[in-house]
Protein backbone atom coordinates (compact mmCIF):
# COMPACT_ATOMS: atom_id res chain seq x y z
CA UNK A 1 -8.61 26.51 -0.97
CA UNK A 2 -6.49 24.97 -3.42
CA UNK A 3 -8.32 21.84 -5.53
CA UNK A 4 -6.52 18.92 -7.04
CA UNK A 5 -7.00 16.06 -9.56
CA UNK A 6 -6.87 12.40 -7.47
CA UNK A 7 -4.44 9.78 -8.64
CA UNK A 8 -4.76 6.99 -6.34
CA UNK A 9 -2.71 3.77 -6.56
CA UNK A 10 -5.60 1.08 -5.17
CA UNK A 11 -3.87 -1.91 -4.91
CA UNK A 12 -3.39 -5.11 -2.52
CA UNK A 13 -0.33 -5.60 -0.48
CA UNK A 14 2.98 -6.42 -1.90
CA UNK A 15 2.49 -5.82 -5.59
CA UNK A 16 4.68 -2.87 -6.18
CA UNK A 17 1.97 -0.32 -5.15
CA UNK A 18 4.97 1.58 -2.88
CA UNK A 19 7.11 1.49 -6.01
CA UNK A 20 4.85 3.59 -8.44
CA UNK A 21 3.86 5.81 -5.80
CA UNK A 22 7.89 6.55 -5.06
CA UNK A 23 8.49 7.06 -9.04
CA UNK A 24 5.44 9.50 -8.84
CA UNK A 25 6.92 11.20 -5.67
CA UNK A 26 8.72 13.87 -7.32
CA UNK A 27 7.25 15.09 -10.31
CA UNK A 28 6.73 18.40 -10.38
CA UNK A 29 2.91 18.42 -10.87
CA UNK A 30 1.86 15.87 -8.15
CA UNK A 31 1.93 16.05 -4.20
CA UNK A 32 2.69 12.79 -3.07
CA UNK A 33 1.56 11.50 0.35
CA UNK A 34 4.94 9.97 2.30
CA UNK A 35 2.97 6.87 3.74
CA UNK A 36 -0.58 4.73 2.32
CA UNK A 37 -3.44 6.93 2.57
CA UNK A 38 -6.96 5.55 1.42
CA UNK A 39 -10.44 6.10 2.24
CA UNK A 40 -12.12 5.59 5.82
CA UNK A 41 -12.82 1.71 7.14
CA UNK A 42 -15.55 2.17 9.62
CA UNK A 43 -17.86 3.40 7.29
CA UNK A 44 -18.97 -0.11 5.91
CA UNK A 45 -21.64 -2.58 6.04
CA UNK A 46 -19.53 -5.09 8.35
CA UNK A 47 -17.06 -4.70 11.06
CA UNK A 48 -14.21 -7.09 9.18
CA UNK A 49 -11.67 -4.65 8.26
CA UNK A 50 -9.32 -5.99 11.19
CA UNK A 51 -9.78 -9.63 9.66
CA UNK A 52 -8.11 -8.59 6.03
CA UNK A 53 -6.26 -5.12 6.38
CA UNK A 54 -7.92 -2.78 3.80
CA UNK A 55 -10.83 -4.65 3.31
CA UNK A 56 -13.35 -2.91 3.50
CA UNK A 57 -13.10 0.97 2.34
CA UNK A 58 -15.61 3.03 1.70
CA UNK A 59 -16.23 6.70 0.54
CA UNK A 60 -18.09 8.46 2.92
CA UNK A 61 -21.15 10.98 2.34
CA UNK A 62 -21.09 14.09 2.67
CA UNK A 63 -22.43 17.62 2.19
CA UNK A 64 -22.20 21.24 4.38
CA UNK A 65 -25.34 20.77 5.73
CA UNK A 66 -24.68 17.75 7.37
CA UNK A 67 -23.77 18.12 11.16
CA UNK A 68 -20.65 15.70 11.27
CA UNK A 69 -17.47 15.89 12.91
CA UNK A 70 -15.00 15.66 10.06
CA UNK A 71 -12.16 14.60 11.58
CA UNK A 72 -13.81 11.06 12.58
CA UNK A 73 -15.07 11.08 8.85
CA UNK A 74 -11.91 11.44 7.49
CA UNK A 75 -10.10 9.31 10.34
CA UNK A 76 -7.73 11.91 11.37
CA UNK A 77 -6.78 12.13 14.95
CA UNK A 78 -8.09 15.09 16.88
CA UNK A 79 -4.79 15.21 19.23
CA UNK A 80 -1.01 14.99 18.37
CA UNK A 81 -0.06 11.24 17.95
CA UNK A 82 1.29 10.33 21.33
CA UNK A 83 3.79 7.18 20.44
CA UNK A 84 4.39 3.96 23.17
CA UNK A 85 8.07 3.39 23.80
CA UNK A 86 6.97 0.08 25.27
CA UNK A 87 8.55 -2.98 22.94
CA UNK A 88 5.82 -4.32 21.36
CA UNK A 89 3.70 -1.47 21.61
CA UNK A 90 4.69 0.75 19.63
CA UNK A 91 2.59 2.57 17.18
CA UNK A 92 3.06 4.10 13.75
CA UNK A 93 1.59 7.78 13.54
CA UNK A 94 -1.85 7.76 11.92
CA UNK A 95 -0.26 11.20 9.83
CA UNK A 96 2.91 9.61 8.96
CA UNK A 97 5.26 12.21 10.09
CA UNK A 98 6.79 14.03 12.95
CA UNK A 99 9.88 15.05 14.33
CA UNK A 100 12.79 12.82 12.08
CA UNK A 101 9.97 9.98 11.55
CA UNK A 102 8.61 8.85 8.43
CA UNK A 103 6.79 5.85 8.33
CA UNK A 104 7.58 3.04 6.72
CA UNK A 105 11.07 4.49 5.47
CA UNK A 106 13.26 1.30 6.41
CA UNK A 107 16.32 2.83 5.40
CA UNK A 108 17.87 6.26 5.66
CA UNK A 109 17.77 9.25 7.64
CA UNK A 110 15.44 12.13 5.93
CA UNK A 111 15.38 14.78 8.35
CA UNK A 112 11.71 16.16 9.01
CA UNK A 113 9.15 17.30 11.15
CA UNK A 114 5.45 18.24 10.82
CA UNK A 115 3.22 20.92 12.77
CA UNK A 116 0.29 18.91 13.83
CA UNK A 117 -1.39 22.11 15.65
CA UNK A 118 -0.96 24.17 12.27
CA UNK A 119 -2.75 20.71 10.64
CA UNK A 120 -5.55 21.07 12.75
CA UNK A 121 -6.03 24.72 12.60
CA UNK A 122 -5.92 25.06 8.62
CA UNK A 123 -7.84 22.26 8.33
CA UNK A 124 -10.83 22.80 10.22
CA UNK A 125 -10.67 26.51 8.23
CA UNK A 126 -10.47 25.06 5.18
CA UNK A 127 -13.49 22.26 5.65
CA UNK A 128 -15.96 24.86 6.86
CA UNK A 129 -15.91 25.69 3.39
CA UNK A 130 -16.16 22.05 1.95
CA UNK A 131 -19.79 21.55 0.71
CA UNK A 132 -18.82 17.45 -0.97
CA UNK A 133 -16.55 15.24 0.00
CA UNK A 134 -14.12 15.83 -2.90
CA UNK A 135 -13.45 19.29 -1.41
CA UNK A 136 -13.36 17.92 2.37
CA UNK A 137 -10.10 15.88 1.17
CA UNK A 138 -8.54 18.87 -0.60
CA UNK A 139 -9.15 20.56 2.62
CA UNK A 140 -6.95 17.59 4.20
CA UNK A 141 -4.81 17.59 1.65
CA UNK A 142 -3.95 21.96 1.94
CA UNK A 143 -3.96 21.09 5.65
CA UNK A 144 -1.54 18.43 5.35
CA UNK A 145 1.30 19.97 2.73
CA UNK A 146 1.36 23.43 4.51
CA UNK A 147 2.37 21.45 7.74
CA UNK A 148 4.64 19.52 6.62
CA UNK A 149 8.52 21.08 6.63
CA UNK A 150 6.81 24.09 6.69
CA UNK A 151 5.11 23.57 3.15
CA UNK A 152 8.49 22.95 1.62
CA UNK A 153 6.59 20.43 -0.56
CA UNK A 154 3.39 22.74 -1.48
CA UNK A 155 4.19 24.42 -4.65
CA UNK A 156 2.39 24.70 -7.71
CA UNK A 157 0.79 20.95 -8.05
CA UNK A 158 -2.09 19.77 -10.07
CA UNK A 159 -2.21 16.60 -9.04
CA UNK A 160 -1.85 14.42 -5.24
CA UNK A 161 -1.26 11.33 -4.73
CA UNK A 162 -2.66 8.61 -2.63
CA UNK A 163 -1.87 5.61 -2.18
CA UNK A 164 -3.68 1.98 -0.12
CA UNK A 165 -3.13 -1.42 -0.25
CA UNK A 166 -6.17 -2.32 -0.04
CA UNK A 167 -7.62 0.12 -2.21
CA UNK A 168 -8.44 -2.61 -4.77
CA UNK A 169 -11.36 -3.23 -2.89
CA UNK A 170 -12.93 0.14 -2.14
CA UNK A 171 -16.80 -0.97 -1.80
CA UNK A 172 -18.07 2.05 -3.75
CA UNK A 173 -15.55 3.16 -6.50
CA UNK A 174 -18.13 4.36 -8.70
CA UNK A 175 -18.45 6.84 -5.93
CA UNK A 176 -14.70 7.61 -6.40
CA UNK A 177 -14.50 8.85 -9.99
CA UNK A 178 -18.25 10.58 -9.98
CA UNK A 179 -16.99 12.66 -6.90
CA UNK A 180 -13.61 13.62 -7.21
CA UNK A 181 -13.31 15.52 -10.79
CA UNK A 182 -10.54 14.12 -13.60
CA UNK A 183 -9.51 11.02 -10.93
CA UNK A 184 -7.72 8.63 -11.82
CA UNK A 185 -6.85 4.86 -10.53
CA UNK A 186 -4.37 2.58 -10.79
CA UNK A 187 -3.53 -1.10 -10.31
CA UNK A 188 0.00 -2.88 -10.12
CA UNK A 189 -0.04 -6.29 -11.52
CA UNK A 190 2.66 -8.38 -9.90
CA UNK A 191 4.19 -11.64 -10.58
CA UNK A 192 2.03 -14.32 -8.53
CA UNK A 193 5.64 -16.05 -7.55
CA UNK A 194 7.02 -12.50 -5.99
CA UNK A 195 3.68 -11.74 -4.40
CA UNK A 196 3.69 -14.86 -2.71
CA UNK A 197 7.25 -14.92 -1.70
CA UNK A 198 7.28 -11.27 -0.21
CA UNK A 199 4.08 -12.40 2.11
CA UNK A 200 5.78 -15.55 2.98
CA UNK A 201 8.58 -13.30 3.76
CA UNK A 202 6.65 -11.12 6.02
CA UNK A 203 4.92 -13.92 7.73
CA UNK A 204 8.66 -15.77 8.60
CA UNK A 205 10.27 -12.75 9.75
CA UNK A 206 7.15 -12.50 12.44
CA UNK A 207 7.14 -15.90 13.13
CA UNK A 208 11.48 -15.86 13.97
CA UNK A 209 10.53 -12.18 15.75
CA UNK A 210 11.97 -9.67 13.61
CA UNK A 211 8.22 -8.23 12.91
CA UNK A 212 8.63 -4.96 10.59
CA UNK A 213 12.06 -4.20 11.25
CA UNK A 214 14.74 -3.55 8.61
CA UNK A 215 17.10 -5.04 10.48
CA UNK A 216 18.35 -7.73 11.22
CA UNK A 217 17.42 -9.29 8.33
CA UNK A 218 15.96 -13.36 8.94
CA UNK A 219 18.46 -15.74 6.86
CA UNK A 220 16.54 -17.14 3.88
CA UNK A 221 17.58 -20.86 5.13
CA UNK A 222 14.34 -20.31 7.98
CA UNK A 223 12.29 -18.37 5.44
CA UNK A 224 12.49 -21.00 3.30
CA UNK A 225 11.37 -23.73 5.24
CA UNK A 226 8.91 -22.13 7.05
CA UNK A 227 5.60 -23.47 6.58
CA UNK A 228 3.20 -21.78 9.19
CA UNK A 229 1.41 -20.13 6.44
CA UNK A 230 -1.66 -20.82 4.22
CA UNK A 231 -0.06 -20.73 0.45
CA UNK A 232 -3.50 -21.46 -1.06
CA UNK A 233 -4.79 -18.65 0.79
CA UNK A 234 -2.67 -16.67 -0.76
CA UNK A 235 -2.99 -17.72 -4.45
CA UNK A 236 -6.39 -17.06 -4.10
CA UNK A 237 -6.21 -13.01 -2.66
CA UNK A 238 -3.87 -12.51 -6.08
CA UNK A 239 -6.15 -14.25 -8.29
CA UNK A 240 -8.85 -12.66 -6.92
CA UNK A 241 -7.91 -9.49 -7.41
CA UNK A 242 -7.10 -9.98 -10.49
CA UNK A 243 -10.33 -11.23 -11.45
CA UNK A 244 -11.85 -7.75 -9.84
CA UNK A 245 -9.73 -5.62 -11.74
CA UNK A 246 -10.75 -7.34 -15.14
CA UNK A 247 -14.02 -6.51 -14.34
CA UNK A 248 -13.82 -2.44 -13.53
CA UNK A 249 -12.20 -3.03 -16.63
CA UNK A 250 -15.09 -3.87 -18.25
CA UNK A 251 -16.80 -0.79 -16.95
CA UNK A 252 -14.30 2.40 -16.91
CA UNK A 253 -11.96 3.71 -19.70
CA UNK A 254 -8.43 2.59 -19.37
CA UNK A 255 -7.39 6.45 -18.90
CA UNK A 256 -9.14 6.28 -15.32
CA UNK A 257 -8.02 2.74 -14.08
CA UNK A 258 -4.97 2.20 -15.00
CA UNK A 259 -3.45 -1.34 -15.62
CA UNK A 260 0.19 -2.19 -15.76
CA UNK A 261 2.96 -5.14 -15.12
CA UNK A 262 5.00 -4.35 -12.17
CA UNK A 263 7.93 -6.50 -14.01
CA UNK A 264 7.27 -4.22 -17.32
CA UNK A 265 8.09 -1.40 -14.93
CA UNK A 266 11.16 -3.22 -13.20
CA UNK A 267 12.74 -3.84 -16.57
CA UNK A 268 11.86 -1.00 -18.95
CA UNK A 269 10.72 2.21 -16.45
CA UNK A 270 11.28 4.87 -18.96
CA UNK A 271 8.62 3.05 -21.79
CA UNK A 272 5.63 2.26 -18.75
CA UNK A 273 6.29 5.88 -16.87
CA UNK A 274 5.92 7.34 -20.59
CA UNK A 275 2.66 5.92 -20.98
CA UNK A 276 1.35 6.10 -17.23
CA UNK A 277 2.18 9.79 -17.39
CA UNK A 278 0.66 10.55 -20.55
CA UNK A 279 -2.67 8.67 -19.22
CA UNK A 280 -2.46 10.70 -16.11
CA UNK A 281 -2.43 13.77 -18.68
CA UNK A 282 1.04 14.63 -17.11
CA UNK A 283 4.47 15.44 -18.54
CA UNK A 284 6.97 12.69 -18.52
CA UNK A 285 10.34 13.78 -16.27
CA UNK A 286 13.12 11.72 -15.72
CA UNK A 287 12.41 12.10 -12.28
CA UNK A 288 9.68 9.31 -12.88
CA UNK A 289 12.22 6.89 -12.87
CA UNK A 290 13.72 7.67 -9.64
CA UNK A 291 12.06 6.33 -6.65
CA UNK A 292 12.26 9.23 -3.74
CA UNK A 293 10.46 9.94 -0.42
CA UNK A 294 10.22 13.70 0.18
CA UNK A 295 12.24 14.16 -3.13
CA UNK A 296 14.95 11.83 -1.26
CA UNK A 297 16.18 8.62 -2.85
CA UNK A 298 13.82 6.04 -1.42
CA UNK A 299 15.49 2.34 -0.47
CA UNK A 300 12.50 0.66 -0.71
CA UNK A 301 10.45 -1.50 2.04
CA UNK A 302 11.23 -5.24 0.49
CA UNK A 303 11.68 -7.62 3.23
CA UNK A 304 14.67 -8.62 1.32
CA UNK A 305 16.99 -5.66 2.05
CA UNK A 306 17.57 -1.87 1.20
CA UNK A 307 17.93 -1.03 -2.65
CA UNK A 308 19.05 1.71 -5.04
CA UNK A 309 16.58 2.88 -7.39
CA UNK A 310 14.91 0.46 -9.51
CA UNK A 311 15.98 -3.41 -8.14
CA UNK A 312 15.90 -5.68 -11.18
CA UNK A 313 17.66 -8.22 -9.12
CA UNK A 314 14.87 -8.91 -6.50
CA UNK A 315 13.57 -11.50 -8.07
CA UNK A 316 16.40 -13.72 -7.39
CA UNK A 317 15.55 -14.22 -3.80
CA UNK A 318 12.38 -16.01 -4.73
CA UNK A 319 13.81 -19.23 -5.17
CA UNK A 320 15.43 -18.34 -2.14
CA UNK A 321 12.65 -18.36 0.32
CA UNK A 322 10.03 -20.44 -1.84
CA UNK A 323 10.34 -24.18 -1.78
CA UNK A 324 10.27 -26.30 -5.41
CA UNK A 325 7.16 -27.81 -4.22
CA UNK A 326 5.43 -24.50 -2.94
CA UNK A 327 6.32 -23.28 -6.75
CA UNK A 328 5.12 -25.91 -8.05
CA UNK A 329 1.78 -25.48 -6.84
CA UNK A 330 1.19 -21.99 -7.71
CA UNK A 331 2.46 -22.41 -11.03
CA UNK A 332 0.02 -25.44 -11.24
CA UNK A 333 -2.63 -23.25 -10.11
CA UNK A 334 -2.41 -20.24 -12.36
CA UNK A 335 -0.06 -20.96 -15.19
CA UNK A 336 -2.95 -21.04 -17.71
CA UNK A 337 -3.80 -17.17 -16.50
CA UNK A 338 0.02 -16.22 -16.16
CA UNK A 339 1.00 -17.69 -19.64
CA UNK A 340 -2.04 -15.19 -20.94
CA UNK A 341 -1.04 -12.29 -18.72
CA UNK A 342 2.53 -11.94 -19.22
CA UNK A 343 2.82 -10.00 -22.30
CA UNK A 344 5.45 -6.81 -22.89
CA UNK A 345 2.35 -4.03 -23.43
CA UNK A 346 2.97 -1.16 -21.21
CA UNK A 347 -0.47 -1.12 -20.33
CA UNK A 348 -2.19 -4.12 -19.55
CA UNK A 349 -5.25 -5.09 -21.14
CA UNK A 350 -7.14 -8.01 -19.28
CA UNK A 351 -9.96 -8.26 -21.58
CA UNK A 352 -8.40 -9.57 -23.87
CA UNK A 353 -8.31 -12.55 -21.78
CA UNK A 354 -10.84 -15.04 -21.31
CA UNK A 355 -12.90 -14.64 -18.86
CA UNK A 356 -13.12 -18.53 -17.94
CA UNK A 357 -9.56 -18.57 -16.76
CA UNK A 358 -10.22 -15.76 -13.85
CA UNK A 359 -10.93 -16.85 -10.65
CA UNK A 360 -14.66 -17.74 -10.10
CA UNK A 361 -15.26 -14.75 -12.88
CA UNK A 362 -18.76 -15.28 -12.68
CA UNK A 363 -20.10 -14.71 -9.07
CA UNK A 364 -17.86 -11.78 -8.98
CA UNK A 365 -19.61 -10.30 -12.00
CA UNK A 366 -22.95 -11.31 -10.13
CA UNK A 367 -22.33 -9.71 -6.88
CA UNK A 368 -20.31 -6.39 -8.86
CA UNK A 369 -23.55 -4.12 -8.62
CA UNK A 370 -24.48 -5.19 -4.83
CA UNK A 371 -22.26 -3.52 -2.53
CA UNK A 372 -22.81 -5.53 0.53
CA UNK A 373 -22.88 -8.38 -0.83
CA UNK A 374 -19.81 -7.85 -2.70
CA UNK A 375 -17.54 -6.78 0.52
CA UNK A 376 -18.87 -9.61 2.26
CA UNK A 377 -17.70 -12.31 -0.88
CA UNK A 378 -14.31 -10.56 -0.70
CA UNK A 379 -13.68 -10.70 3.11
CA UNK A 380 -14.40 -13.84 3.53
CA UNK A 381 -12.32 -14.87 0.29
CA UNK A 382 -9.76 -12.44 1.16
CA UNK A 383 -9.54 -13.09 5.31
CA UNK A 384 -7.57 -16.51 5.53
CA UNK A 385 -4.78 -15.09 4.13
CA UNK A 386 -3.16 -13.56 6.95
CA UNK A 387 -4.35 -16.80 8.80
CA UNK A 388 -1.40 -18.19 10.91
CA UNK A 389 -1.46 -22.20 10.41
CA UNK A 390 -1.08 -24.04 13.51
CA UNK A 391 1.13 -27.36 13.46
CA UNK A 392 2.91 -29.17 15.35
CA UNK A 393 6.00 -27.44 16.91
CA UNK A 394 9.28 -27.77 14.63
CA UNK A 395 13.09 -27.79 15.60
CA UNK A 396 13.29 -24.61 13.94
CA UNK A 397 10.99 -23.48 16.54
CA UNK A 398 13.44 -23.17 18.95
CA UNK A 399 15.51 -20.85 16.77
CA UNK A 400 12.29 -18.77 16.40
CA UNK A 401 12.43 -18.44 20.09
CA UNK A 402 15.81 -17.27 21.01
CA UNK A 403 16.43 -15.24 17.44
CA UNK A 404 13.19 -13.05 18.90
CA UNK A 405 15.41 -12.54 21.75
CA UNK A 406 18.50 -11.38 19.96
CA UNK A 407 16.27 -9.27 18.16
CA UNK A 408 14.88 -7.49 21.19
CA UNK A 409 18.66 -7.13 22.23
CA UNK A 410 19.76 -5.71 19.48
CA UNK A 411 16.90 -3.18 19.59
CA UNK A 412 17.44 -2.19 23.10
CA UNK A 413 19.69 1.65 21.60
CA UNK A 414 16.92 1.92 19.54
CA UNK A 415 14.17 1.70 22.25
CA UNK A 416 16.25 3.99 24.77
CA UNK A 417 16.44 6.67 21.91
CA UNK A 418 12.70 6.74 21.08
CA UNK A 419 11.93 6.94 24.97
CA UNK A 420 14.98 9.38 26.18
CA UNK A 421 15.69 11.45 23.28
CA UNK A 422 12.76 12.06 21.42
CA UNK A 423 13.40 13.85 17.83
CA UNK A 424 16.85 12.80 18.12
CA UNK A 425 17.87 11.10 15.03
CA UNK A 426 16.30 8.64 12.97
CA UNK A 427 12.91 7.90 14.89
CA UNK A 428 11.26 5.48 12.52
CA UNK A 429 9.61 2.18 14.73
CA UNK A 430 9.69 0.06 11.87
């Protein structure tokens, strides 16, 4: 069985996470997972995962003389994925591939397939011989490459790639780097304005009921003014974060977690890639600077519309769908910690940032060494955020209603096609 070093991307949602793990996709030394894979959820001290997506993860135990069924370790499905072509039910596949279906790809047509009964057979081979966790995973991950496309993609890597956004708050990461052998992790910083204008984003378009399709696309105009939403809630999961990530700082080398700007990478790709890459003890290519899925060019998952390569212009739309008051308040809120943050390093140092202007620094750095009580401080810090205020009904409200209609219209080909002519075509549900 074929072992490999662990770069994994541990982020929260929307802060360029997808981005890195796009640039990373084709390099010759790494196997790069085509949808977010992290670590199991039900292996935690509280059920509250379904609260705060991602929060909690944990890396399970385990050793060859423990009588455990793997596959429910490892959350992998025992059967081939069987998908609803009921509107509103339907269901991403937990393996992120089959027949013309790649999760999560808004936008093209990447022809594919993957052999879920040659999955399960290599991989239960391969995990009889596991005796640690580490090796249990490289058993998924042989499993998983020879399956796919016929192990079109399994060549001679060193490296794979994984990829959560909630990964940033893995209870036991310690666990992570004393396990898996030369691993690596990395953390996207992103601009607190374009974090909190992509979520407002995503909460709009399921508001007006476009939910996680690419098309059509919800006019800023309603974006804008929507206000259903909990903005402080919000503020706090990125400062939050941040504030955790200055901490592991404290603790682990910055050649195994990995700190960068996602705007350093927007603007000047070829400078961070240089210096990611020779952290990761890789290479540079110029194919780190090209975003692909399956070595195809990617076109991104922004809520604000397909785009080629490396978008320096996305940042335009934040004005767009933020109002001057909601601005002003998050600037308010963190522009002592931004005007700190923001420098042009490559690789982002946070110590050398006070520690006072992090968000409640110290009861983080209390709780750091206490597991439980730490994934219990960040649920219930982290849980409002996907919180759906309740107000009074608007006039914009009755758009919402009859735009989720001519949504469902518009989706009616695509629904016939996923129930009548499965494999046919682009199958993607989102």
């Amino acid at each position: 069985m074929k072992k490999f070093k662990t770069i994994y991307i541990a982020a929260i949602n929307r802060s360029g996470g997808s981005l890195l793990a796009r640039l990373l996709d084709n390099h010759s030394k790494i196997l790069s997972y085509p949808i977010e894979i992290g670590f199991p959820t039900f292996d935690n001290f509280y059920e509250v995962h379904e609260m705060h997506q991602g929060v909690p993860q944990t890396i399970p135990n385990y050793s060859k003389s423990m009588n455990i069924d793997v596959f429910n370790l490892l959350e992998i499905p025992k059967e081939e994925h069987q998908y609803s072509t009921t509107w509103g039910k339907e269901t991403s596949d937990p393996l992120g591939v089959r027949k013309n279906y790649i999760e999560k790809v808004f936008y093209g047509n990447i022809k594919t397939d993957f052999d879920y009964a040659n999955f399960k057979k290599i991989f239960e081979e391969e995990s009889n011989n596991a005796s640690n966790i580490a090796e249990l995973y490289d058993a998924r991950h042989n499993a998983y490459f020879k399956s796919w496309d016929n192990g079109k993609y399994f060549k001679e890597q060193s490296h794979v790639l994984m990829h959560d956004s909630g990964g940033l708050y893995l209870t036991n990461i310690g666990k992570f780097y004393d396990e898996f052998s030369d691993s690596r992790l990395i953390y996207p910083i992103r601009n607190v304005i374009g974090y909190v204008a992509a979520e407002k984003t995503r909460f709009a378009r399921r508001y007006y009921g476009s939910r996680r399709f690419a098309w059509p696309q919800l006019p800023n105009f309603f974006v804008k003014r929507f206000v259903h939403y909990d903005l402080e809630a919000q503020i706090r999961c990125w400062l939050s974060a941040l504030t955790r990530v200055r901490i592991l700082q404290e603790k682990y080398e910055k050649n195994k977690l990995i700190v960068y700007r996602h705007e350093n990478l927007i603007h000047k790709p070829k400078d961070v890639m240089k210096s990611i890459s020779s952290l990761l003890d890789l290479k540079y290519e110029n194919t780190l600077i090209e975003p692909t899925i399956a070595g195809t060019p990617w076109l991104g998952n922004s809520h604000y519309g397909p785009v080629k390569g490396i978008s320096k212009s996305i940042s335009k739309n934040y004005s767009k769908v933020l109002r001057d008051d909601e601005i002003e308040i998050i600037s308010k809120t963190t522009k002592k910690l931004t005007k700190s943050l923001y420098t042009e390093d490559n690789i982002t140092d946070l110590l050398s940032i006070n520690e006072n202007l992090f968000y409640r620094y110290s009861e983080q750095k209390k709780y750091f060494n206490d597991e439980e009580k730490l994934t219990l401080y960040y649920t219930t810090v982290n849980s409002p955020k996907r919180r759906v205020l309740v107000k009074q009904p608007d006039i914009y409200s009755i758009f919402a209603f009859f735009y989720s209609i001519f949504v469902r219209i518009l989706h009616i080909p695509r629904m016939i096609k996923l129930k009548f002519f499965k494999g046919k075509g682009k199958q993607n549900y989102t």
